[in-house]
Protein backbone atom coordinates (compact mmCIF):
# COMPACT_ATOMS: atom_id res chain seq x y z
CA UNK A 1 -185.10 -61.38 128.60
CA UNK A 2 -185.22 -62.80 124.78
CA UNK A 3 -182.49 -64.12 123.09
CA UNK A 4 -182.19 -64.10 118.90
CA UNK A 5 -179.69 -66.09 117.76
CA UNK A 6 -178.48 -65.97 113.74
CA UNK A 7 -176.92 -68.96 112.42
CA UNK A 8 -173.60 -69.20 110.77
CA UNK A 9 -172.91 -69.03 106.97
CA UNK A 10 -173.22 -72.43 105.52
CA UNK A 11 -177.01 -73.06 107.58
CA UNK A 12 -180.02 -71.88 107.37
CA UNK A 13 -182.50 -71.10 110.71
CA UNK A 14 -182.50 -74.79 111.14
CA UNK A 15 -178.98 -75.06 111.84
CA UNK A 16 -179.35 -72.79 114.80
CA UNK A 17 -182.01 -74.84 116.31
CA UNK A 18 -180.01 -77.14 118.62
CA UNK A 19 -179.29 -74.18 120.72
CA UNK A 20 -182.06 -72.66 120.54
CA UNK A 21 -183.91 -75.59 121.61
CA UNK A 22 -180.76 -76.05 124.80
CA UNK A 23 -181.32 -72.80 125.47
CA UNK A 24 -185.32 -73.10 126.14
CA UNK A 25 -184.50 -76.48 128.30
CA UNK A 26 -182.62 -73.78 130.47
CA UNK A 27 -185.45 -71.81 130.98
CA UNK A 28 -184.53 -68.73 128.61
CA UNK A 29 -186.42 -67.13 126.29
CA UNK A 30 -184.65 -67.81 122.46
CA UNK A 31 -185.54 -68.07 118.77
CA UNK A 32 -183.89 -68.30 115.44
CA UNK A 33 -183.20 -65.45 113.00
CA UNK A 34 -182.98 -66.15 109.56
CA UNK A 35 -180.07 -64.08 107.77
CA UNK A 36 -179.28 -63.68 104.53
CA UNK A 37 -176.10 -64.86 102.96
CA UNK A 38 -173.08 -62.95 102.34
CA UNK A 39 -171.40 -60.20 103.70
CA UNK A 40 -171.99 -59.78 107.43
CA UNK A 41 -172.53 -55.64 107.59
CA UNK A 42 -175.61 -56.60 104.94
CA UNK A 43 -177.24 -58.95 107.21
CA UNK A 44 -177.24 -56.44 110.37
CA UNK A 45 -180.77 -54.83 109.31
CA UNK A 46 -182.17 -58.43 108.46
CA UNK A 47 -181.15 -59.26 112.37
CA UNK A 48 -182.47 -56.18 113.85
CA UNK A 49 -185.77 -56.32 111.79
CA UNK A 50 -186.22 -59.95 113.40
CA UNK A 51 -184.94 -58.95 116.70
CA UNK A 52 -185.32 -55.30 117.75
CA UNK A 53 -183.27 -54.23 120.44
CA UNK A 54 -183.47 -52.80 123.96
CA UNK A 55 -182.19 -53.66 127.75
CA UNK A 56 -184.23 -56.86 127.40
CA UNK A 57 -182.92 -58.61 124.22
CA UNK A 58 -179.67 -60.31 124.10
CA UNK A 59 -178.16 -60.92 120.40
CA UNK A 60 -176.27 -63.21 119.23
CA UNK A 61 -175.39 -66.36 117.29
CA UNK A 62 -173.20 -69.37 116.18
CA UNK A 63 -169.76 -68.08 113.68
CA UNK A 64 -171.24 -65.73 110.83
CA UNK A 65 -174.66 -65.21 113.11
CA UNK A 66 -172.40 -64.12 116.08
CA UNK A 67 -170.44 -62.06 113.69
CA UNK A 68 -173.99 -60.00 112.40
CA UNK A 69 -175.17 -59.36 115.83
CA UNK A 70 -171.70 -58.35 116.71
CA UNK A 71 -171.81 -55.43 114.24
CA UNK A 72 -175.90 -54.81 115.40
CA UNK A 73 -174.39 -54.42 118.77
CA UNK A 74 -172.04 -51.67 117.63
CA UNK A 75 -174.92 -49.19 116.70
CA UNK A 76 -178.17 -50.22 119.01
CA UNK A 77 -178.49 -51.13 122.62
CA UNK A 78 -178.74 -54.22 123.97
CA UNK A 79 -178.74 -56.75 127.67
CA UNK A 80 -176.16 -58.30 126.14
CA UNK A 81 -174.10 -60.15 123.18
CA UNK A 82 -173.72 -63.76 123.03
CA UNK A 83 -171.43 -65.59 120.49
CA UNK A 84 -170.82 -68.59 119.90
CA UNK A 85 -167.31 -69.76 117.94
CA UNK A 86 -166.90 -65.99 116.79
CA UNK A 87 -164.87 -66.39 113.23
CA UNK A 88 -161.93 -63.90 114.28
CA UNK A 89 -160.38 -64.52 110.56
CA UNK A 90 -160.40 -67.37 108.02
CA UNK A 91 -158.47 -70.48 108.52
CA UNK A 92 -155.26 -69.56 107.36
CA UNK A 93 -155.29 -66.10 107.21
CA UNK A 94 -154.58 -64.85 110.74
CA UNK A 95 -153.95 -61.30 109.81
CA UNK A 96 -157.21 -60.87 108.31
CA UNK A 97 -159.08 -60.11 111.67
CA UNK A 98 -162.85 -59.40 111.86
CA UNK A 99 -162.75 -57.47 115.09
CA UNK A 100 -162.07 -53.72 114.06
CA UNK A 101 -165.70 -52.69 115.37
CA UNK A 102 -165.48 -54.65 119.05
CA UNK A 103 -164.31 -51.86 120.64
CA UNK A 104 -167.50 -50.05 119.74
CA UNK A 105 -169.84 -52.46 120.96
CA UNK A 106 -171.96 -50.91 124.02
CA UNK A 107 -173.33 -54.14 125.56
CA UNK A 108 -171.88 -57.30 127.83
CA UNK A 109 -170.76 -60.20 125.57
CA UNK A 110 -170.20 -63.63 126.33
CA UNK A 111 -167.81 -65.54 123.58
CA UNK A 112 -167.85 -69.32 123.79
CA UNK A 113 -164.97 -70.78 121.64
CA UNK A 114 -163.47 -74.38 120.95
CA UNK A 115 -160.06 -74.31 122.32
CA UNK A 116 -159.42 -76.28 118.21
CA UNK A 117 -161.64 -73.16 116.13
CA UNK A 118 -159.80 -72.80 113.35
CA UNK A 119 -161.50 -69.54 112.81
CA UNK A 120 -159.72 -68.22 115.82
CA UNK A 121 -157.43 -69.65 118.79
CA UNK A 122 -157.78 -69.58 121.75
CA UNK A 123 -154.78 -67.05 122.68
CA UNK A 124 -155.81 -65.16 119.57
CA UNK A 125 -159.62 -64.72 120.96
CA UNK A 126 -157.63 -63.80 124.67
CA UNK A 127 -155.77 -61.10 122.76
CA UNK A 128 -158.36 -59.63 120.58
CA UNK A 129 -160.91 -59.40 123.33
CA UNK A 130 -158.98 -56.74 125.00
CA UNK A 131 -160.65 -54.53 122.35
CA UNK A 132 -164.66 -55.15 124.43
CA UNK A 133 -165.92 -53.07 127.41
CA UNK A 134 -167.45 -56.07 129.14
CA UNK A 135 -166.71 -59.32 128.27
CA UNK A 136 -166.63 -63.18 129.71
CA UNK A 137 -164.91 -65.54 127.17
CA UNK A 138 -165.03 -69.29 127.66
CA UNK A 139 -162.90 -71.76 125.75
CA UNK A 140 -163.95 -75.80 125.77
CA UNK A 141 -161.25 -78.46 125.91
CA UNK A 142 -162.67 -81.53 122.99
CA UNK A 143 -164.15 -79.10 120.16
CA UNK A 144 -163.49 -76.87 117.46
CA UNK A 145 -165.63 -74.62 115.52
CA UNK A 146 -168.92 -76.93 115.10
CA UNK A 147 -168.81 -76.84 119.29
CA UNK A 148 -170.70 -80.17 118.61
CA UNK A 149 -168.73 -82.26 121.45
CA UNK A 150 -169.30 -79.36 124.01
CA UNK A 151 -172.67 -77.76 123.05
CA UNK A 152 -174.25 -78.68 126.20
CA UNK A 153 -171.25 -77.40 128.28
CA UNK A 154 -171.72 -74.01 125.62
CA UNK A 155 -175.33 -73.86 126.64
CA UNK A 156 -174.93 -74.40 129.96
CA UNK A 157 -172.65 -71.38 130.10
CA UNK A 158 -174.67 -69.16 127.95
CA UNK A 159 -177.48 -69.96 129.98
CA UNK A 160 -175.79 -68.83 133.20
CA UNK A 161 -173.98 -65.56 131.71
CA UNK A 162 -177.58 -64.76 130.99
CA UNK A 163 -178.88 -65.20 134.59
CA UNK A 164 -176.39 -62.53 135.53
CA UNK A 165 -178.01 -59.88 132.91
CA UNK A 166 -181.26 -59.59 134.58
């Protein structure tokens, strides 16, 4: 099992190295994918070029990574989709959902939010998930969108849900 993991909007591949790097100390498989900026659905074929897909890769990334791999999953098969603080809609604008395509994606998903994302609550996230096949969401106490006070509890987490995929 191989995990790719995009970044989200305002880093580059670098920014996604912290879990990358928690991830290996875990004993799974991960790298980096470097995405291009701006709108999601453009970066899906960068992803998938850098990833492939198949029963063992798992896809996946932090906010606007997460949010590529989420639209990957909705047209290629994969082991499974992990996300990490999925940006549901733009502070502020709670109407303005990005979650029309989840109930077209084929794989398990694991989403690991701060229980302070402004990008999404966590009773918004409980709501909005009712639209996946096969999900596990988990929701850390202490953190908001950066996950920075929690990462290793995030990791940790991913790092089990993955165990279960094999």
């Amino acid at each position: 099992m191989k995990v790719y993991l995009g970044p989200g909007a305002s880093g580059g591949v670098d920014s996604i190295r912290p879990y990358v790097e928690g991830l290996r100390r875990r004993g799974v498989e991960a790298v980096g994918v470097k995405l291009p900026s701006g709108r999601a659905e453009r970066a899906v074929a960068v992803f998938l070029e850098q990833s492939g897909s198949g029963p063992d890769v798992v896809i996946g990334g932090r906010s606007y990574g997460g949010r590529v791999a989420s639209l990957a999953a909705t047209e290629h098969d994969f082991a499974g989709l992990l996300v990490f603080a999925y940006p549901l809609h733009r502070p502020g604008f709670p109407n303005q959902l990005r979650t029309e395509h989840w109930p077209r994606i084929r794989c398990p998903a694991l989403i690991i939010q701060g229980e302070s994302d402004p990008f999404g609550s966590p009773d918004e996230l409980r709501r909005e998930v009712r639209k996946l096949r096969d999900v596990r969401v988990v929701t850390l106490p202490g953190t908001g969108h950066a996950l920075r006070e929690r990462l290793d509890d995030a990791l940790a987490a991913a790092a089990d849900w993955i165990t279960t995929l094999k």
